[in-house]
Protein backbone atom coordinates (compact mmCIF):
# COMPACT_ATOMS: atom_id res chain seq x y z
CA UNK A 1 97.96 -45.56 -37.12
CA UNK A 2 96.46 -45.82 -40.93
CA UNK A 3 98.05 -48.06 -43.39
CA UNK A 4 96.30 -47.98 -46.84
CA UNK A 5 97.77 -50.46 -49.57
CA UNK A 6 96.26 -50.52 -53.23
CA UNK A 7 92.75 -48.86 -52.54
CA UNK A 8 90.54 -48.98 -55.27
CA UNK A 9 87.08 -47.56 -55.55
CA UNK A 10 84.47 -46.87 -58.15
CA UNK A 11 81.11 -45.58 -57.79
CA UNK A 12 78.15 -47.84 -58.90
CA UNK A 13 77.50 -47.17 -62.38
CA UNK A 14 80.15 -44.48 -62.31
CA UNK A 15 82.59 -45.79 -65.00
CA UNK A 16 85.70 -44.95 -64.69
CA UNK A 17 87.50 -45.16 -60.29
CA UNK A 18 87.02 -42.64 -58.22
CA UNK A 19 90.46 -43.88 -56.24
CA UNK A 20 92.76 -45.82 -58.51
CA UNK A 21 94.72 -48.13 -56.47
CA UNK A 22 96.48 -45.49 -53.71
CA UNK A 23 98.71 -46.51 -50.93
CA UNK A 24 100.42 -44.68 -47.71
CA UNK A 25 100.93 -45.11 -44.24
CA UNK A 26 100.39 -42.20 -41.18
CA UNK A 27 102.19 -42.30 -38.50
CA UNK A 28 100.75 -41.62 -34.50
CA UNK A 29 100.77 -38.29 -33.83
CA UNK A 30 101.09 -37.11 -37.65
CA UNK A 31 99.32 -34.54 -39.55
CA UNK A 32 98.99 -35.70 -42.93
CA UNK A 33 97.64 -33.74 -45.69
CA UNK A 34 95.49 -35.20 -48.38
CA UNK A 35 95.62 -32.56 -50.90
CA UNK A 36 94.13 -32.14 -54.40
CA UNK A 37 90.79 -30.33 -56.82
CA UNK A 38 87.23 -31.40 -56.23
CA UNK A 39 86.86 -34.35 -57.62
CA UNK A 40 90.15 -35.82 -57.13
CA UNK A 41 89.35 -38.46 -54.77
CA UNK A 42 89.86 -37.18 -51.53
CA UNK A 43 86.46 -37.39 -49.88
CA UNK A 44 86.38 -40.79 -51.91
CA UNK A 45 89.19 -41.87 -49.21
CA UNK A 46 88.26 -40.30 -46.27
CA UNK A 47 84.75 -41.86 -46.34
CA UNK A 48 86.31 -45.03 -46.93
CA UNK A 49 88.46 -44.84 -43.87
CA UNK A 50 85.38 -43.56 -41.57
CA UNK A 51 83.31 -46.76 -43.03
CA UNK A 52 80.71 -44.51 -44.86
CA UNK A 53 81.99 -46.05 -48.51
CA UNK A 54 82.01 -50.06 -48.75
CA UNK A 55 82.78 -52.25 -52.04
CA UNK A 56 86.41 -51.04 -52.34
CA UNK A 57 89.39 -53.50 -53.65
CA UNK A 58 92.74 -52.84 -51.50
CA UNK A 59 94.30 -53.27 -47.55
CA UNK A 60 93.29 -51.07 -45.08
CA UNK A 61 94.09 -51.09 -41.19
CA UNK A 62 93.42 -48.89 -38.34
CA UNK A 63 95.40 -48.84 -35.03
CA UNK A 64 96.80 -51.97 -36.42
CA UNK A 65 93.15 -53.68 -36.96
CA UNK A 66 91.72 -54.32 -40.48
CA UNK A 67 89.17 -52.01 -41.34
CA UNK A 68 86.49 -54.84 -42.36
CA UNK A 69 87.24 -56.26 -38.64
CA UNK A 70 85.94 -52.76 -36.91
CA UNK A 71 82.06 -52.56 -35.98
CA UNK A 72 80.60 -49.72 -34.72
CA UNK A 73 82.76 -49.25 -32.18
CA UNK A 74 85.29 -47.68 -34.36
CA UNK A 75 83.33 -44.46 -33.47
CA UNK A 76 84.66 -44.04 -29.84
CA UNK A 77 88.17 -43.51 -31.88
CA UNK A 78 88.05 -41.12 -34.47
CA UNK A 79 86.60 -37.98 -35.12
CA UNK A 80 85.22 -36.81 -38.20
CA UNK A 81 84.74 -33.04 -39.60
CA UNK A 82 82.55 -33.11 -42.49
CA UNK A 83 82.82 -30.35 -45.33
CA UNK A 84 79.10 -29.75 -45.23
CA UNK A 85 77.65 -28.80 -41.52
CA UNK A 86 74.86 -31.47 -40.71
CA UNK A 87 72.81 -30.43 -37.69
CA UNK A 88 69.61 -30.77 -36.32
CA UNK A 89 68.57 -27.28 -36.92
CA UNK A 90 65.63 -27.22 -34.49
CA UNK A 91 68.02 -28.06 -31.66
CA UNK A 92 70.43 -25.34 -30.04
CA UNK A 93 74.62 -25.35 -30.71
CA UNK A 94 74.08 -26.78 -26.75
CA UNK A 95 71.67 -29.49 -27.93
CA UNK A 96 73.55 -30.86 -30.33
CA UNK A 97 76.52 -31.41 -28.74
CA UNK A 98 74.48 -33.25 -25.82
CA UNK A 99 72.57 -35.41 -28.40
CA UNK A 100 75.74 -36.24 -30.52
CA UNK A 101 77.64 -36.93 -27.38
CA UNK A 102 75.21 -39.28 -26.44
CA UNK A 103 76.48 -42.14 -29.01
CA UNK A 104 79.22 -42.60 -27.79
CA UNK A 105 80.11 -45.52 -25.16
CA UNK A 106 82.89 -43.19 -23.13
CA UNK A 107 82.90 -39.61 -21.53
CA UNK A 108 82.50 -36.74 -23.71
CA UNK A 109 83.54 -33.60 -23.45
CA UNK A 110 82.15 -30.50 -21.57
CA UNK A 111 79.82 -29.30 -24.81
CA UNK A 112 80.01 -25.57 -23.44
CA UNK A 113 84.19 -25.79 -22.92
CA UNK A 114 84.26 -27.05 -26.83
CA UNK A 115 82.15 -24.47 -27.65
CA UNK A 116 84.03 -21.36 -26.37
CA UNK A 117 87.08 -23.28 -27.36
CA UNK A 118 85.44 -21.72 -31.66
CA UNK A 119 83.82 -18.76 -29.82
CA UNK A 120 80.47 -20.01 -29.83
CA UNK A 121 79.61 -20.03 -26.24
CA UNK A 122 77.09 -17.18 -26.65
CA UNK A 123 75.31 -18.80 -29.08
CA UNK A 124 74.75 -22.29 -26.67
CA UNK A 125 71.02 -21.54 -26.70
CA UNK A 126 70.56 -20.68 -30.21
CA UNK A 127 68.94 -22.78 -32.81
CA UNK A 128 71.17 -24.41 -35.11
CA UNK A 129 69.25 -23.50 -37.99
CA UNK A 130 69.82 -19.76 -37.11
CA UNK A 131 73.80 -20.12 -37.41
CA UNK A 132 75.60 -18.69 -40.50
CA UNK A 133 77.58 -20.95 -42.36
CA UNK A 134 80.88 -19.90 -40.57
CA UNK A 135 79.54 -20.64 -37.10
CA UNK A 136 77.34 -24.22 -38.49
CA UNK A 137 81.42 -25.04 -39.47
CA UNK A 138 82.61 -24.32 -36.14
CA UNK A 139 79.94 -26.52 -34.26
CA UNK A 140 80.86 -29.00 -37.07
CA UNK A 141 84.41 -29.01 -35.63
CA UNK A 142 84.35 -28.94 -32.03
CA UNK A 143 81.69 -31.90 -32.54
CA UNK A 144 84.51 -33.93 -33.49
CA UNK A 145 86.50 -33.49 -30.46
CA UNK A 146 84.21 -34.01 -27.80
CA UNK A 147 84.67 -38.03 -27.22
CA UNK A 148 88.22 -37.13 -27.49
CA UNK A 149 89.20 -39.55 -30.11
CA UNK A 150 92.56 -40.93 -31.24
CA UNK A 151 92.05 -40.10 -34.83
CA UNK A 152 90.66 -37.04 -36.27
CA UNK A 153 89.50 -36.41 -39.94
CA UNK A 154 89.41 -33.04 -41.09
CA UNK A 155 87.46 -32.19 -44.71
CA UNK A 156 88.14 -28.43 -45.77
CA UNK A 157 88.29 -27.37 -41.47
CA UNK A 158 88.56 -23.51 -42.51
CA UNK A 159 86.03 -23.37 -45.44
CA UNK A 160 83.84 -20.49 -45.61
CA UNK A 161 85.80 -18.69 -42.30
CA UNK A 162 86.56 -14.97 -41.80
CA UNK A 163 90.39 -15.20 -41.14
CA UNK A 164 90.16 -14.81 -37.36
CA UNK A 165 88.16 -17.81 -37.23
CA UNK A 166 90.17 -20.06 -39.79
CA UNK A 167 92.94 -18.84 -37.41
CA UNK A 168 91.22 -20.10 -34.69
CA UNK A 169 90.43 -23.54 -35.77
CA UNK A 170 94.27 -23.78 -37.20
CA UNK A 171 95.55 -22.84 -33.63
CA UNK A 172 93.23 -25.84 -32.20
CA UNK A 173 94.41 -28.17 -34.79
CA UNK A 174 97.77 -27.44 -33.89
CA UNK A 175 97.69 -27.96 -30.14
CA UNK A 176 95.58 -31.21 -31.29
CA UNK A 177 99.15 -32.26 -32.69
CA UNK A 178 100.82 -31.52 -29.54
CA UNK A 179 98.44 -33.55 -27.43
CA UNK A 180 99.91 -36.96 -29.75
CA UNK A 181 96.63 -37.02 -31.95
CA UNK A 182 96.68 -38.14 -35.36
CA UNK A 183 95.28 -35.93 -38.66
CA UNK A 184 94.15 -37.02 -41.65
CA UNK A 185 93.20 -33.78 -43.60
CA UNK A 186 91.66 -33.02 -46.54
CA UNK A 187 91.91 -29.87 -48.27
CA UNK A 188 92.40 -27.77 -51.82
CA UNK A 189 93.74 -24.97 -49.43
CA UNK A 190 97.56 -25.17 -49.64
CA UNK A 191 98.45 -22.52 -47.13
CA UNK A 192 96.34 -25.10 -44.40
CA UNK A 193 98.09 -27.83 -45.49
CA UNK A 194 101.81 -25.89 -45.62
CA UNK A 195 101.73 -25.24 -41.62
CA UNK A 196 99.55 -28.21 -40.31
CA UNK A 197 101.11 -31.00 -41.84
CA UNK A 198 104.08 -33.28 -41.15
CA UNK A 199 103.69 -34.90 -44.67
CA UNK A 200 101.49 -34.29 -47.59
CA UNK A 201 100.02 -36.50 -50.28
CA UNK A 202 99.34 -34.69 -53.96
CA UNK A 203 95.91 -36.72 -55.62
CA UNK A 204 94.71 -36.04 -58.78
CA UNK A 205 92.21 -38.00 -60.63
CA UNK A 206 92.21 -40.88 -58.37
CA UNK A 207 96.12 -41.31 -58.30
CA UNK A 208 98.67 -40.07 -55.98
CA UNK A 209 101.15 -38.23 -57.32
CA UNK A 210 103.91 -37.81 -54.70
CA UNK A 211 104.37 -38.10 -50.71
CA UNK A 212 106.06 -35.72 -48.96
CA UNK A 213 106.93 -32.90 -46.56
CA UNK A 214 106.44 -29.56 -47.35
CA UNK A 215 109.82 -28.22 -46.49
CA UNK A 216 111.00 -30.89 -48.71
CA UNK A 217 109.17 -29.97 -51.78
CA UNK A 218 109.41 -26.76 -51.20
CA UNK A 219 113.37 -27.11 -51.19
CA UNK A 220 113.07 -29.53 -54.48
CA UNK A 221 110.98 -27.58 -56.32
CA UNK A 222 112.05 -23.86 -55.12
CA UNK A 223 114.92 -21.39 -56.85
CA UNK A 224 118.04 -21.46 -54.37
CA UNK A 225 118.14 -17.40 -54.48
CA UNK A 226 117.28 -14.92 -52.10
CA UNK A 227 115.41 -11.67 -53.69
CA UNK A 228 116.53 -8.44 -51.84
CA UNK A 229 114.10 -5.66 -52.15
CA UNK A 230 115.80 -1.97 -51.78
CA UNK A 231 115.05 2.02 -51.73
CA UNK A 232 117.59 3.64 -54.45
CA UNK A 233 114.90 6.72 -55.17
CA UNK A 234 112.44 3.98 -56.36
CA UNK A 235 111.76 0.43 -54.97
CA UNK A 236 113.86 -2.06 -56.56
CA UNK A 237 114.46 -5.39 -56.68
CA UNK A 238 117.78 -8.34 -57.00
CA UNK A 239 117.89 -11.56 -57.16
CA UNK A 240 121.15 -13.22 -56.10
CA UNK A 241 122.08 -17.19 -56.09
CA UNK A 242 122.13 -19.18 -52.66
CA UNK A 243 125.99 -20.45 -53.36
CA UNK A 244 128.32 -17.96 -52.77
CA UNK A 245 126.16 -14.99 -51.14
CA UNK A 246 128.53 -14.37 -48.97
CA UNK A 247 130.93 -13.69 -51.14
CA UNK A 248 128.98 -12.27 -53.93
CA UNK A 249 130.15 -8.40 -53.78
CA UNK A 250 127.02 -6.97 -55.44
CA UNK A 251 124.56 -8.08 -52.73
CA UNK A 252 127.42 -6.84 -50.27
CA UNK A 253 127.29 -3.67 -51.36
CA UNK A 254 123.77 -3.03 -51.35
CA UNK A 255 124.02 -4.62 -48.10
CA UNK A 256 126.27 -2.06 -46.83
CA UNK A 257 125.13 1.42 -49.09
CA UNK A 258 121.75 0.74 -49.75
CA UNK A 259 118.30 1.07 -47.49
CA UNK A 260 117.18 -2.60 -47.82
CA UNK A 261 113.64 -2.89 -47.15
CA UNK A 262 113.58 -6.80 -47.39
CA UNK A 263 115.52 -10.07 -48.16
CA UNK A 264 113.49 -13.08 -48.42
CA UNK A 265 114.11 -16.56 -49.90
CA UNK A 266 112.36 -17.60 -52.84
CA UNK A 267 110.41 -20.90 -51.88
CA UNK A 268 108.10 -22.39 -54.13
CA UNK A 269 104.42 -22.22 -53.13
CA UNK A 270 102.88 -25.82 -52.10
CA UNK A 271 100.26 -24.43 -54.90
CA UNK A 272 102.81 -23.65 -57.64
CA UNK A 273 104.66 -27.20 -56.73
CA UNK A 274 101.71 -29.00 -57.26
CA UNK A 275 100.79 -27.85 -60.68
CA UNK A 276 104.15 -28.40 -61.48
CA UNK A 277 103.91 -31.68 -60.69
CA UNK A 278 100.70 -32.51 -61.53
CA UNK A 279 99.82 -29.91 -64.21
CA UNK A 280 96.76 -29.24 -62.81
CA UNK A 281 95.36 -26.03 -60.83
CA UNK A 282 93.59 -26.87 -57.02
CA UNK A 283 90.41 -24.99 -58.29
C-alpha cells in the first residue's frame, strides 16, 4: 500500500537531512508505527507521503502509483490527522465537517454520526474556537474519516486526551483495522504504538533504526523470567527463569504454601527497547 525506498530530505538552508535515506514497505490493512523524539523525522515523512513536503531524493509509491504521478486526487484516498488542530474557529464542530467534506469528489460521511462516534455530538453547534484542546483533537480525527479513505495518517491521535477519550480514539482506530484500512502512525507514545500496531519502525535523527513487531522486540529484548509477587507477613518478591519453571521447586513451593498475589512475565517496555537500541529517551 506504501513502499518507501531511500528517502532523503533536507530542509532549505537547514544543513544537515531531516530524513537520511529511509526505506520500508506497509502492507493493506497494516498498522504501522512510526515511532521516535521530536525532531526525529517523523512528521518529515508523513508530510512527504501526504504531498505537503516536495524536493526529496528517494522512491515512493502509493497503492502501487508513484507518488510524483498522484495530483490532487490523491485526497479522495487518504486521511490525514494532524498533531496541531486546524479549524475554522468561527464555524461550528457541524460546519466544519460540512465545509471540509465538501472537497472531496465522493460521498462523505454523516458529519453528526462521526461526531458522536468522539462524543462530540453536543457540541455540533458550537464554535470551533470555543473547543478545548482535547475536543479541537477529536474534531481533528473524525475529520479524517469522513470521505472514508483507504489510507489513514495518524500524528500523535491521543495527544493532550483525558484517558477516556485517548481510549476512545484507540477503540476507533482499532475497529479502523478491522474494516481492512491501512495506518501509518506517528507517535513518541509507546503504549499507542504497543497495541495498535502490526509492525513498528524506531527513527532517530533521520535514520531508522530497526523494523519490527512489538511482540517480537519485546521477546528479543525482554528477560525470559516470570516475577512472582507473594504475602509472607510482608509483600515480597522472586524472580525465577522461563526454562525449567516447571520444575524449579522453589517457585513450586511458594506456589503451593504461599498467598501469591501475582505472577507476571517480565517483558521489556517498547520504551526501554528503544533506548536500548537507540540510546536515546522518546522525550
Amino acid at each position: 500500500m506504501i513502499s518507501v525506498s531511500n528517502l532523503a530530505f533536507t530542509y532549505p538552508q537547514g544543513g544537515n537531512p531531516a530524513v537520511r535515506g529511509i526505506s520500508f514497505d506497509i502492507s493493506p490493512g497494516e498498522a504501522f508505527g512510526f515511532l521516535g523524539p521530536s525532531g526525529a523525522g517523523k512528521s518529515t515523512t508523513q508530510k512527504i507521503l501526504i504531498k505537503l513536503l516536495e524536493g526529496y531524493s528517494g522512491d515512493i509509491s502509493l497503492m502501487g502509483r508513484p507518488l510524483s504521478a498522484w495530483d490532487k486526487s490523491i485526497y479522495n484516498h487518504i486521511g490525514v490527522g494532524f498533531e496541531l488542530p486546524n479549524h475554522f474557529g468561527k464555524l461550528t464542530a457541524l460546519e466544519n465537517l460540512r465545509y471540509f467534506g465538501a472537497f472531496y469528489d465522493k460521498p462523505v460521511r454523516n458529519p453528526m454520526e462521526l461526531l458522536a462516534m468522539v462524543g462530540l455530538e453536543e457540541h455540533a453547534g458550537k464554535r470551533a474556537a470555543e473547543f478545548s484542546k482535547g475536543m479541537k483533537m477529536r474534531l481533528n480525527f473524525v475529520r479524517a474519516l469522513m470521505h472514508n479513505p483507504d489510507i489513514l495518517f495518524f500524528d500523535e491521535p491521543t495527544s493532550g486526551l483525558d484517558p477516556v477519550n485517548a481510549r476512545r480514539i484507540k477503540d476507533i482506530i482499532l475497529q479502523l483495522q478491522r474494516e481492512g484500512k491501512t495506518i501509518f502512525l506517528t507517535t513518541h507514545q509507546m503504549n499507542d504504538a504497543d497495541e495498535l500496531c502490526q509492525r513498528v519502525a524506531f527513527i532517530v535523527d533521520g535514520e531508522i533504526k530497526l523494523i519490527d513487531s512489538p511482540r517480537a522486540l519485546k521477546l528479543q529484548y525482554g528477560h525470559r523470567s516470570v516475577r512472582v509477587e507473594y504475602q509472607n507477613g510482608r509483600v515480597e518478591q522472586r524472580d525465577f527463569p522461563l526454562d525449567g519453571l516447571g520444575d524449579n521447586p522453589e517457585f513450586l513451593r511458594i506456589l503451593r504454601e504461599e498467598y501469591v498475589q501475582a505472577i507476571h512475565s517480565r517483558e521489556a517496555t517498547l520504551d526501554e527497547i528503544f533506548i536500548k537500541v537507540t540510546g536515546k529517551a522518546l522525550g
